[in-house]
C-alpha atoms as a PDB file:
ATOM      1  CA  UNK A   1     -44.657  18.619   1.624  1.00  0.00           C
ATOM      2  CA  UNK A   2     -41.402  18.531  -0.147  1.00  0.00           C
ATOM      3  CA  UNK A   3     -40.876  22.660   0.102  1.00  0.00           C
ATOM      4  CA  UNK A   4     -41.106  21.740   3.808  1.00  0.00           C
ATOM      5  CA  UNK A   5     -38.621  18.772   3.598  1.00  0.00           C
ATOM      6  CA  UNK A   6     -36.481  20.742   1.842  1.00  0.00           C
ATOM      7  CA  UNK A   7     -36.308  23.610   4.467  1.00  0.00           C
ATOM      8  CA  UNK A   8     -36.356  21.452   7.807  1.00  0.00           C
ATOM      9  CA  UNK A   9     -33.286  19.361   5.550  1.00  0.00           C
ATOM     10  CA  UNK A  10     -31.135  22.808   4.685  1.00  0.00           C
ATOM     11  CA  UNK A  11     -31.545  24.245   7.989  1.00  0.00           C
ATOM     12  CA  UNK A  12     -30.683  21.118  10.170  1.00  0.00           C
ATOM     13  CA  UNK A  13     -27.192  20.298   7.753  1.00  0.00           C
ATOM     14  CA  UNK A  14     -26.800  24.740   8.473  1.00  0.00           C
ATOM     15  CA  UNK A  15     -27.164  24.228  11.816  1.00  0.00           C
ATOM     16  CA  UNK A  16     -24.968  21.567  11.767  1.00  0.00           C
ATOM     17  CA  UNK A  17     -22.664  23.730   9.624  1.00  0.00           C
ATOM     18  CA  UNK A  18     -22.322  26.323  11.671  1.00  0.00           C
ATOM     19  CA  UNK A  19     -21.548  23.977  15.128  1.00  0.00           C
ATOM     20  CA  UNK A  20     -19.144  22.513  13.181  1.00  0.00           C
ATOM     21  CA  UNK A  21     -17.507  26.012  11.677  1.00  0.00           C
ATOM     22  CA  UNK A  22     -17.444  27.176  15.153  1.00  0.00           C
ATOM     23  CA  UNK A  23     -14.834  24.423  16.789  1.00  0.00           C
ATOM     24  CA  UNK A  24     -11.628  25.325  14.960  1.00  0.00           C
ATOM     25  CA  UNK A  25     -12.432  29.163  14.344  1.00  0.00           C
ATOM     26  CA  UNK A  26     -13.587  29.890  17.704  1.00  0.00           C
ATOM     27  CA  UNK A  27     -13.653  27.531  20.568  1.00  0.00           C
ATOM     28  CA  UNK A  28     -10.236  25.689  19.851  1.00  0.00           C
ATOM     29  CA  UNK A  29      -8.567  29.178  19.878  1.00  0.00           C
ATOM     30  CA  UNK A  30     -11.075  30.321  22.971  1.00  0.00           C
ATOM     31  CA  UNK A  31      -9.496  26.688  24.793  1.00  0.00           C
ATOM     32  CA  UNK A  32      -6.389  26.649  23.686  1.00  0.00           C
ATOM     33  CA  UNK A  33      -5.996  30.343  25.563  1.00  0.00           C
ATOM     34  CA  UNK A  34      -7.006  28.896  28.846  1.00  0.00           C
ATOM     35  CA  UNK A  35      -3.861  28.163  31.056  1.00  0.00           C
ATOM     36  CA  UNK A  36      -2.948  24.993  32.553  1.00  0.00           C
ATOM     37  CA  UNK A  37      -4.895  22.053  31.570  1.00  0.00           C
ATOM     38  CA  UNK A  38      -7.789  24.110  31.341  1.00  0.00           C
ATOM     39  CA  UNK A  39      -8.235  24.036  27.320  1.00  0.00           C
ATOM     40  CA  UNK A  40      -7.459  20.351  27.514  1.00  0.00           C
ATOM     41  CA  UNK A  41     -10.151  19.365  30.007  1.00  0.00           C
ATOM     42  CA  UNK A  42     -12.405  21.467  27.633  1.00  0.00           C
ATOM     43  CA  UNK A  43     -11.365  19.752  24.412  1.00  0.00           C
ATOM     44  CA  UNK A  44     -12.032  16.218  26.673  1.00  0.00           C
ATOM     45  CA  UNK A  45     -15.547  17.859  27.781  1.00  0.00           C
ATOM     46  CA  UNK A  46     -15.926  18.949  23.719  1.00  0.00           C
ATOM     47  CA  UNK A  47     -14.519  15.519  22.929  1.00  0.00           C
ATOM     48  CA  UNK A  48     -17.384  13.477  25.349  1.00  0.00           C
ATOM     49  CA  UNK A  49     -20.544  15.595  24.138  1.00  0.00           C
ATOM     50  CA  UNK A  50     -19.502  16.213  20.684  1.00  0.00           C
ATOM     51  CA  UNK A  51     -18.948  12.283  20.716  1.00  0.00           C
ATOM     52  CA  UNK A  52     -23.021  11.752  21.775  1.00  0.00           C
ATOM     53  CA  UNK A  53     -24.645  14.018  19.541  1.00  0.00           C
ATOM     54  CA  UNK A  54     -22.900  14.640  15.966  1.00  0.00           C
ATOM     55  CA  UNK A  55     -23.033  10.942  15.302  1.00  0.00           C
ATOM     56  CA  UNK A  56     -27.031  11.019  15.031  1.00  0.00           C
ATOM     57  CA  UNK A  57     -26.962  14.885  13.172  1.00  0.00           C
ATOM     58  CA  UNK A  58     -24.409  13.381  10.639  1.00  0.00           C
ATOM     59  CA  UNK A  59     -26.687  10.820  10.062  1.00  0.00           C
ATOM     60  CA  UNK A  60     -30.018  12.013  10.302  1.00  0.00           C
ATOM     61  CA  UNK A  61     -28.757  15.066   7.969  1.00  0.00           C
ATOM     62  CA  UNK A  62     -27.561  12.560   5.597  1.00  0.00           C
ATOM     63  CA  UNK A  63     -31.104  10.624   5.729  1.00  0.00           C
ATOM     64  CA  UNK A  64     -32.912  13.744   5.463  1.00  0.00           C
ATOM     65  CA  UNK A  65     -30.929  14.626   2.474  1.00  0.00           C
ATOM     66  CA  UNK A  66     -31.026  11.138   1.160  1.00  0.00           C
ATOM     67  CA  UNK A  67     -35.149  11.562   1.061  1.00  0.00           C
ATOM     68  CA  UNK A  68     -34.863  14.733  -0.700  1.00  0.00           C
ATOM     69  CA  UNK A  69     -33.557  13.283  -3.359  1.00  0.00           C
ATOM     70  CA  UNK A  70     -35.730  10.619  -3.486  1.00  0.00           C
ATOM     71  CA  UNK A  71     -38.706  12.945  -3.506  1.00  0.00           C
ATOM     72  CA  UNK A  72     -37.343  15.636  -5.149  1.00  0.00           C
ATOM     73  CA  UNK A  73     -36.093  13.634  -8.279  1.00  0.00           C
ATOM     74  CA  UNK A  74     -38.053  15.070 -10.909  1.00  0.00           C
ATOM     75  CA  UNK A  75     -37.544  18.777  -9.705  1.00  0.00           C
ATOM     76  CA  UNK A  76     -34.794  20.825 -11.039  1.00  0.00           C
ATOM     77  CA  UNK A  77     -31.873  20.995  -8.305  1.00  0.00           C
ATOM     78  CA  UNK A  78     -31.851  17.201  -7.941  1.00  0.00           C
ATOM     79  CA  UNK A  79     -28.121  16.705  -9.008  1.00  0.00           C
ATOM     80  CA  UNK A  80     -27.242  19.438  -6.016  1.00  0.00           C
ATOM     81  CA  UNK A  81     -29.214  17.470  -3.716  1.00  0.00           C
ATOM     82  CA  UNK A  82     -27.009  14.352  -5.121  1.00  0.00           C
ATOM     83  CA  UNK A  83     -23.719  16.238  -4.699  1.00  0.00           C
ATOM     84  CA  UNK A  84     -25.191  17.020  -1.381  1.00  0.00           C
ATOM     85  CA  UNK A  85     -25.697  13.498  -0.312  1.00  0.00           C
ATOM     86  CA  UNK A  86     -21.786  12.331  -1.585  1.00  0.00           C
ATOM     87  CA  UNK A  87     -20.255  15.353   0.190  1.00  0.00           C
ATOM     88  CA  UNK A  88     -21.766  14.117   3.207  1.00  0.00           C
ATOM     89  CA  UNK A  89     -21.025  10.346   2.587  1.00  0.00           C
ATOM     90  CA  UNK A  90     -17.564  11.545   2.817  1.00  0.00           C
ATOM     91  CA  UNK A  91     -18.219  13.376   6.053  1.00  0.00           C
ATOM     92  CA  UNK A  92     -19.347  10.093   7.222  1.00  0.00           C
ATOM     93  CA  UNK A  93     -16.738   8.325   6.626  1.00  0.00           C
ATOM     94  CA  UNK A  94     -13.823  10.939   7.430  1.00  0.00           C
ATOM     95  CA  UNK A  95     -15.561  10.869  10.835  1.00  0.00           C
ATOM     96  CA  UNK A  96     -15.788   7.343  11.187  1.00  0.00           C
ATOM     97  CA  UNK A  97     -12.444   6.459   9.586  1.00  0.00           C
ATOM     98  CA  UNK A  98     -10.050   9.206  10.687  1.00  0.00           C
ATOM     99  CA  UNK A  99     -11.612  11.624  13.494  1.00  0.00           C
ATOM    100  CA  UNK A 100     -13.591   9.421  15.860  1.00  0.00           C
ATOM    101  CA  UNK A 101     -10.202   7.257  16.451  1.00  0.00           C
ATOM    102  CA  UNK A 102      -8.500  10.464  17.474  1.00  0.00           C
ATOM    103  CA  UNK A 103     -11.461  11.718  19.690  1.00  0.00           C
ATOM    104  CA  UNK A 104     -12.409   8.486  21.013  1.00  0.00           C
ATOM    105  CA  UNK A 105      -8.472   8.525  22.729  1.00  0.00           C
ATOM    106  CA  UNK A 106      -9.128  12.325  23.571  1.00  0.00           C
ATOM    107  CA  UNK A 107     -12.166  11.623  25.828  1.00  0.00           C
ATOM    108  CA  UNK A 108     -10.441   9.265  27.412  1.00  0.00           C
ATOM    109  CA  UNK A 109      -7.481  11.189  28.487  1.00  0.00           C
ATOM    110  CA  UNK A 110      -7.297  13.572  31.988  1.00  0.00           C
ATOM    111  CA  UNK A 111      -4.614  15.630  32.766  1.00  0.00           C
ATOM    112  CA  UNK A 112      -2.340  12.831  34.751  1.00  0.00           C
ATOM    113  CA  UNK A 113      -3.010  10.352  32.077  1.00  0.00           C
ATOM    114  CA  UNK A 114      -2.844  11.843  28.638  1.00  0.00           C
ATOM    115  CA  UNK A 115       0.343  10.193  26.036  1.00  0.00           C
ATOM    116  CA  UNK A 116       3.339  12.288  25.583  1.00  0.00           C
ATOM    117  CA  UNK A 117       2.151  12.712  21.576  1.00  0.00           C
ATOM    118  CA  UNK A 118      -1.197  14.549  23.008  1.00  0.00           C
ATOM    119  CA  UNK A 119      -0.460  18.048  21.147  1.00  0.00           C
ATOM    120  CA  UNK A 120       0.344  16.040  17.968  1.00  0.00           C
ATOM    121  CA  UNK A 121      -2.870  14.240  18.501  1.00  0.00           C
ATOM    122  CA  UNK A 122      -5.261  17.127  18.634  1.00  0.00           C
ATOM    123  CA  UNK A 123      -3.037  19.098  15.879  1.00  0.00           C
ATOM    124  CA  UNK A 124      -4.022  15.933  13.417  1.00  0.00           C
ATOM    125  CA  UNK A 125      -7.902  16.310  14.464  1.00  0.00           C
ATOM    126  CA  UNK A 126      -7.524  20.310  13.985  1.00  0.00           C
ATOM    127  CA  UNK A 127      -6.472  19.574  10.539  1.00  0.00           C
ATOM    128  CA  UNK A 128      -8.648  16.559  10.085  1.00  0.00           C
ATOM    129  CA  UNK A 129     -11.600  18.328  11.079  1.00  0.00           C
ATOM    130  CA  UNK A 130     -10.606  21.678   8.506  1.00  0.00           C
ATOM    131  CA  UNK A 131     -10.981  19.359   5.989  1.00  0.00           C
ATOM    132  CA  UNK A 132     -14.305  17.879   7.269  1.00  0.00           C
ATOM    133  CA  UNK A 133     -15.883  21.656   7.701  1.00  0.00           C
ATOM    134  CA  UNK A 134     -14.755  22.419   4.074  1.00  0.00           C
ATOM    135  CA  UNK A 135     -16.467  19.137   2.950  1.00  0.00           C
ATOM    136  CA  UNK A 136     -20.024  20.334   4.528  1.00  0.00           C
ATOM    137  CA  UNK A 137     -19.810  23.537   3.475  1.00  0.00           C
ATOM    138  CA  UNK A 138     -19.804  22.136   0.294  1.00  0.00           C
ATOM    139  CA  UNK A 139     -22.880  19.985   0.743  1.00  0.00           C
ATOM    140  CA  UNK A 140     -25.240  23.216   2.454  1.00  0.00           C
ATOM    141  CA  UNK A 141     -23.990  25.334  -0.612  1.00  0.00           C
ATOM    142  CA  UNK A 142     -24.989  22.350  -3.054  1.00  0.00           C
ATOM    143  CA  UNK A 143     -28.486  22.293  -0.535  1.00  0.00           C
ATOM    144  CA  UNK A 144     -28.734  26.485  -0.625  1.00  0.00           C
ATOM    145  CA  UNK A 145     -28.137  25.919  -4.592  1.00  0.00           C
ATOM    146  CA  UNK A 146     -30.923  23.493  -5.229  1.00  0.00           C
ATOM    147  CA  UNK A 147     -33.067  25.616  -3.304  1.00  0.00           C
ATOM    148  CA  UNK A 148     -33.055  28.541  -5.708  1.00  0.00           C
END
């Protein structure tokens, strides 16, 4: 049971990963290409679904990790699953504390009603989020380490 907790665990925080990975190295530049207010209705659109779902697979990957370690704690790999768990604690809270602010003004925004500072405003999530993607990274390699 735990070889299968430990699979289901690395692929969902891979998954989530690779969704992740994929917003600043290839849909920002894909949106940001569009012209008009085309990228910035799609970073709204992003802003709105992204909003719904990554709260619960931040969280659930976070629980599932925090049960591997639980279960796992005699095994060898333990401490990985540990520095796992803290690298995504800090996910947590960079979302909470720093990137949901941003987005939650973001999704609120259209075209006619976005602030003057709006460039300035996604350029501070771009970097925000950099940081955030190097963070999980971090935790799936710790994860992918344990595993061996």
């Amino acid at each position: 049971m735990l070889t299968a907790l430990e699979i289901v665990t690395t692929v969902v925080v891979g998954v989530m990963v690779g969704v992740e990975f994929a917003v600043p190295f290839f849909i920002n530049p894909i949106l940001n290409a569009l012209p008009g207010d085309n990228g910035l209705l799609g970073r709204i659109h992003g802003g709105r679904v992204g909003g719904a779902v990554m709260p619960f697979w931040y969280i659930g990957s976070l629980v599932l990790v925090g049960i591997w370690a639980v279960a796992g704690r005699h095994e060898d790999g333990t401490g990985l699953v540990i520095a796992a768990a803290a690298l995504l604690v800090v996910s947590v809270l960079m979302s909470v504390l720093l990137l949901v602010p941003i987005n939650n003004r973001v999704k609120a925004w259209t075209p006619e009603s976005r602030p003057a500072d709006w460039k300035q405003q996604l350029t501070r999530w771009d970097r925000l989020h950099y940081v955030r993607v190097a963070v999980i990274v971090a935790a799936f390699a710790c994860l992918a380490a344990a595993l061996a």
